[in-house]
Protein backbone atom coordinates (compact mmCIF):
# COMPACT_ATOMS: atom_id res chain seq x y z
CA UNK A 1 99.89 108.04 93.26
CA UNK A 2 100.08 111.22 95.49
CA UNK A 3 102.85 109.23 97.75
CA UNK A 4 105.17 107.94 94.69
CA UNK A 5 105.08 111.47 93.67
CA UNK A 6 106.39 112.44 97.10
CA UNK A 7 108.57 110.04 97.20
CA UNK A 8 110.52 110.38 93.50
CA UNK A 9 110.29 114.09 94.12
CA UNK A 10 112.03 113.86 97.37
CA UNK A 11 114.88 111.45 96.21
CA UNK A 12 114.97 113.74 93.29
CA UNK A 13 115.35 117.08 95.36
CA UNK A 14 117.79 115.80 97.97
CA UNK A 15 119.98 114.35 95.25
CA UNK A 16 119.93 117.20 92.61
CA UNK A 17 118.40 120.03 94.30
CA UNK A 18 114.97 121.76 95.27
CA UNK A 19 115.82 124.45 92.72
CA UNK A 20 117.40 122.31 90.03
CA UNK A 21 114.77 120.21 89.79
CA UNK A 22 111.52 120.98 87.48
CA UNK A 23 108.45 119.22 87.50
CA UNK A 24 109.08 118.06 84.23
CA UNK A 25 111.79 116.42 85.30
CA UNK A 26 109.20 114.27 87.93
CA UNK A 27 107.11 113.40 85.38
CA UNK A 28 110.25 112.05 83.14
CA UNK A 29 111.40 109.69 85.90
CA UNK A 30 108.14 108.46 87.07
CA UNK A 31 106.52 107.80 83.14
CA UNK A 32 103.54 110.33 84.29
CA UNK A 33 102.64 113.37 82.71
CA UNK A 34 102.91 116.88 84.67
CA UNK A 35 99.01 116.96 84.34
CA UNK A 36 98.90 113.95 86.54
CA UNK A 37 101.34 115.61 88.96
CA UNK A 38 99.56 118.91 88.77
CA UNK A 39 96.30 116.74 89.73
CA UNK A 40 97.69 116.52 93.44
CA UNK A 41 99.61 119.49 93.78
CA UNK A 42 98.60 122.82 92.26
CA UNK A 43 102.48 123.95 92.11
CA UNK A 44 105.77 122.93 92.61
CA UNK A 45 105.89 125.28 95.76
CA UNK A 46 103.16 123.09 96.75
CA UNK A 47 105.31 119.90 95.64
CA UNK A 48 108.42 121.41 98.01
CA UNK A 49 106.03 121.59 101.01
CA UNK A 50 105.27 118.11 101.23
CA UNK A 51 108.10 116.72 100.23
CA UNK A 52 110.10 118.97 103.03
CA UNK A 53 107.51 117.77 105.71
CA UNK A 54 108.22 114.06 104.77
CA UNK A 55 111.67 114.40 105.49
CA UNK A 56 111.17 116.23 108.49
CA UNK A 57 108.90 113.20 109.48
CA UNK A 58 111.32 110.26 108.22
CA UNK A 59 114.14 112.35 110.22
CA UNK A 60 111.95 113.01 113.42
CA UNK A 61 110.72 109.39 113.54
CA UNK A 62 114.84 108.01 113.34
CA UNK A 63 116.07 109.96 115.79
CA UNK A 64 113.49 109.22 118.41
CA UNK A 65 113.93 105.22 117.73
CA UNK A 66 117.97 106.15 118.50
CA UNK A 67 116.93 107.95 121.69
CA UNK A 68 114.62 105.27 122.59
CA UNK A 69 117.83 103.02 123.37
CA UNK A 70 119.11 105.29 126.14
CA UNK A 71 122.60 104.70 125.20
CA UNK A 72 125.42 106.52 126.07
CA UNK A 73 124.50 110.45 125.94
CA UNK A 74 128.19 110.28 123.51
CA UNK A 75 127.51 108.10 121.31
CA UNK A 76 123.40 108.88 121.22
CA UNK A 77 124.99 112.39 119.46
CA UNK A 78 127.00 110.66 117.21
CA UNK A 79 124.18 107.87 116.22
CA UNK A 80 122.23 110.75 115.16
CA UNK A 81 124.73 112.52 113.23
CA UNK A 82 125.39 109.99 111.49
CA UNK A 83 121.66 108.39 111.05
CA UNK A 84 120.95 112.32 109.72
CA UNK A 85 124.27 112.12 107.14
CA UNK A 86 123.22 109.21 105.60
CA UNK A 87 119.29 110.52 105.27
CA UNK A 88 119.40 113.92 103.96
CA UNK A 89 123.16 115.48 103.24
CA UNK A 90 123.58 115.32 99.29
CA UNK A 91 126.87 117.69 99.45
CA UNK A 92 127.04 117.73 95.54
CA UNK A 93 123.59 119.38 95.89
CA UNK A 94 123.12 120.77 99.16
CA UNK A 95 119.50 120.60 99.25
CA UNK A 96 119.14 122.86 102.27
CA UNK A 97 121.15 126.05 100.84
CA UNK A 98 118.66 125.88 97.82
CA UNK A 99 115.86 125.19 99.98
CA UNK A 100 116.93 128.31 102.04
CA UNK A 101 117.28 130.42 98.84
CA UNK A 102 114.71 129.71 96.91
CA UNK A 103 111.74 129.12 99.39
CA UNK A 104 112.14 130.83 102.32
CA UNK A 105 108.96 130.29 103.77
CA UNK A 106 108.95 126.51 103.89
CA UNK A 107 112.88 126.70 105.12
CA UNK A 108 111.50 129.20 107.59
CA UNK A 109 108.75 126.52 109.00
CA UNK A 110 111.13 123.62 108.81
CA UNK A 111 113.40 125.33 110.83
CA UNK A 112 110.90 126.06 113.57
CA UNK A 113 109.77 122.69 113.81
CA UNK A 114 113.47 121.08 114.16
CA UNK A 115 113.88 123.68 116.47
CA UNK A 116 111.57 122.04 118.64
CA UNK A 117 112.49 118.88 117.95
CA UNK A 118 116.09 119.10 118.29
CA UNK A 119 115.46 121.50 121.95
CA UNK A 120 113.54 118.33 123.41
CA UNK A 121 116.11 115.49 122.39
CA UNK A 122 119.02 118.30 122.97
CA UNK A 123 117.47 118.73 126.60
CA UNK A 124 117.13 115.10 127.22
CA UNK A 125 120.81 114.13 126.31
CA UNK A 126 122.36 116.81 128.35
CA UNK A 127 120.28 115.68 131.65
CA UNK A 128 120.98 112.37 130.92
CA UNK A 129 124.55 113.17 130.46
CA UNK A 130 125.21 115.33 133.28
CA UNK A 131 123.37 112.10 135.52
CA UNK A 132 126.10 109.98 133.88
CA UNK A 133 128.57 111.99 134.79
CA UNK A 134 130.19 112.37 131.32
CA UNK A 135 128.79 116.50 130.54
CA UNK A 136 129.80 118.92 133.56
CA UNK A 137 127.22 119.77 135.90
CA UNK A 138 127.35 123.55 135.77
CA UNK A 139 125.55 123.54 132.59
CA UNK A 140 123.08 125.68 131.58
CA UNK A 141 121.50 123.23 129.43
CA UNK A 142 119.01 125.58 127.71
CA UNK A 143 121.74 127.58 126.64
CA UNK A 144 123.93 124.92 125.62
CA UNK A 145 121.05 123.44 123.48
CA UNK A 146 120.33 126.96 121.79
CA UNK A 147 123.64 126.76 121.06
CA UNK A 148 124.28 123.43 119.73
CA UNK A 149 121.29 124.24 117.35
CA UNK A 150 122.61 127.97 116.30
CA UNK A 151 125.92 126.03 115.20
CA UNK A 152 123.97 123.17 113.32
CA UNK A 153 122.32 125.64 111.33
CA UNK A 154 125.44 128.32 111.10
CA UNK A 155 127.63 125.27 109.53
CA UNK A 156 125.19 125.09 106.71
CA UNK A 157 125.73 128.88 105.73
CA UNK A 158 128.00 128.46 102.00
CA UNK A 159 128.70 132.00 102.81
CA UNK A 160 130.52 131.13 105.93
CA UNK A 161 131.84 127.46 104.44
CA UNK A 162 131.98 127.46 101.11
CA UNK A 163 131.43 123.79 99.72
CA UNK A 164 134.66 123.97 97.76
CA UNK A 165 136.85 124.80 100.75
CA UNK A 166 134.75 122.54 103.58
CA UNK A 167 133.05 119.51 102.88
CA UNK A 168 129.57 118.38 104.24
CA UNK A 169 131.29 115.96 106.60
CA UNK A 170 133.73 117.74 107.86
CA UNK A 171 131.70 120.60 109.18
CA UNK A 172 129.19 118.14 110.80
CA UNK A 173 132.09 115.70 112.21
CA UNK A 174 133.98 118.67 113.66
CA UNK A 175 131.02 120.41 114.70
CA UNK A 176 129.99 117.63 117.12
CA UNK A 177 133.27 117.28 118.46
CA UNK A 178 133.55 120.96 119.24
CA UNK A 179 130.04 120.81 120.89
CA UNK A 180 131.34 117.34 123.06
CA UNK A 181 134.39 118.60 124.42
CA UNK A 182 133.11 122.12 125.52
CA UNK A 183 130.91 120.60 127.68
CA UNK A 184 132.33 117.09 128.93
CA UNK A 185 133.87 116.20 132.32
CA UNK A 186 137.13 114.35 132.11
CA UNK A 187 135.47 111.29 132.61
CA UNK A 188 132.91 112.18 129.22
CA UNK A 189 136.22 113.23 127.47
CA UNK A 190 137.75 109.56 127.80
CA UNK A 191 134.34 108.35 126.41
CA UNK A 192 134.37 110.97 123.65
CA UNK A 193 138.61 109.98 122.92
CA UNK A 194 138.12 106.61 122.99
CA UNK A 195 134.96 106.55 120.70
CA UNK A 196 136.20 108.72 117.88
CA UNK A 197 139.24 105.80 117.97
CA UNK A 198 136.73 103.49 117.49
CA UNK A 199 135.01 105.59 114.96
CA UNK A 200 137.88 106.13 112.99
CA UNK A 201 138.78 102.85 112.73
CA UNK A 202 135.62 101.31 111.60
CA UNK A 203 136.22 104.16 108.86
């Protein structure tokens, strides 16, 4: 029982909200009474916790099976992007502004942990590219992968991008493009131009 909670809470939170959603609201969709949901978790701060860390894990767990292939360090970024879209973005919602706002302390922990996460697959792709020959060699990859996660975070700030004025995907689509080409060798830059012409047209 524990798990279906985790799981209906999660769909629920990424699709309407960590704030908007109450715990009666959880027990509605799942036929259960809050008592029952109050059985495994003493709050809904508690609730938030474990449902965050479950995502984290789902996330974590996709994006090393797309590293696992090796592929092109280009198109590895863009895998992931678009693997992490389609598993956590609810733009109607955004999930991670009220997650932010309303409990700090778990957004606080989460970030720390895909902080490490994203510095060891960041770190991997850039050696890998710069072997390839598609990023430039002068890189200082730790500071290019600080970066790269400073502006994944940043694009998620509503007080920076409002929601009304920039949508979901086309921070994270222009983001990654900005990252690419600040960092590719002309050879990488033909990669990068010819697969956002693929990209576009399988769009």
């Amino acid at each position: 029982m524990k798990e279906k909670i985790i799981q209906k809470s999660t769909d629920l939170f990424l699709k309407l909200g960590f704030k908007s959603v109450t715990m009666d609201d959880i027990a509605n969709e799942m036929a259960i009474s809050k008592k029952t949901i109050y059985t495994h978790f003493k709050n809904k701060t508690a609730l938030v916790k474990e449902c965050t860390h479950n995502i984290l894990h789902n996330i974590t767990a996709g994006i090393d099976e797309i590293c696992s292939h090796e592929q092109n360090p280009i198109e590895e970024l863009f895998e992931i992007k678009k693997f992490v879209m389609g598993t956590i973005e609810a733009e109607q919602s955004s999930p991670q502004y009220q997650l932010q706002k309303y409990y700090p302390e778990i957004f606080e922990g989460i970030k720390e942990s895909h902080f490490e996460k994203m510095m060891e697959c960041t770190h991997t792709n850039l050696r890998r590219g710069i072997k390839n020959g598609v990023y430039r060699s002068n890189l200082d990859i730790d500071f290019i992968a600080r970066l790269y996660f400073l502006g994944i975070h940043g694009i998620k700030d509503q007080k920076l991008f409002p929601i009304e004025k920039f949508s979901t995907e086309f921070l994270t689509e222009e983001y990654l493009e900005y990252h690419i080409r600040g960092i590719v060798t002309p050879e990488g830059f033909l990669t990068l131009t010819k697969f956002i012409k693929e990209h576009q047209t399988n769009d």
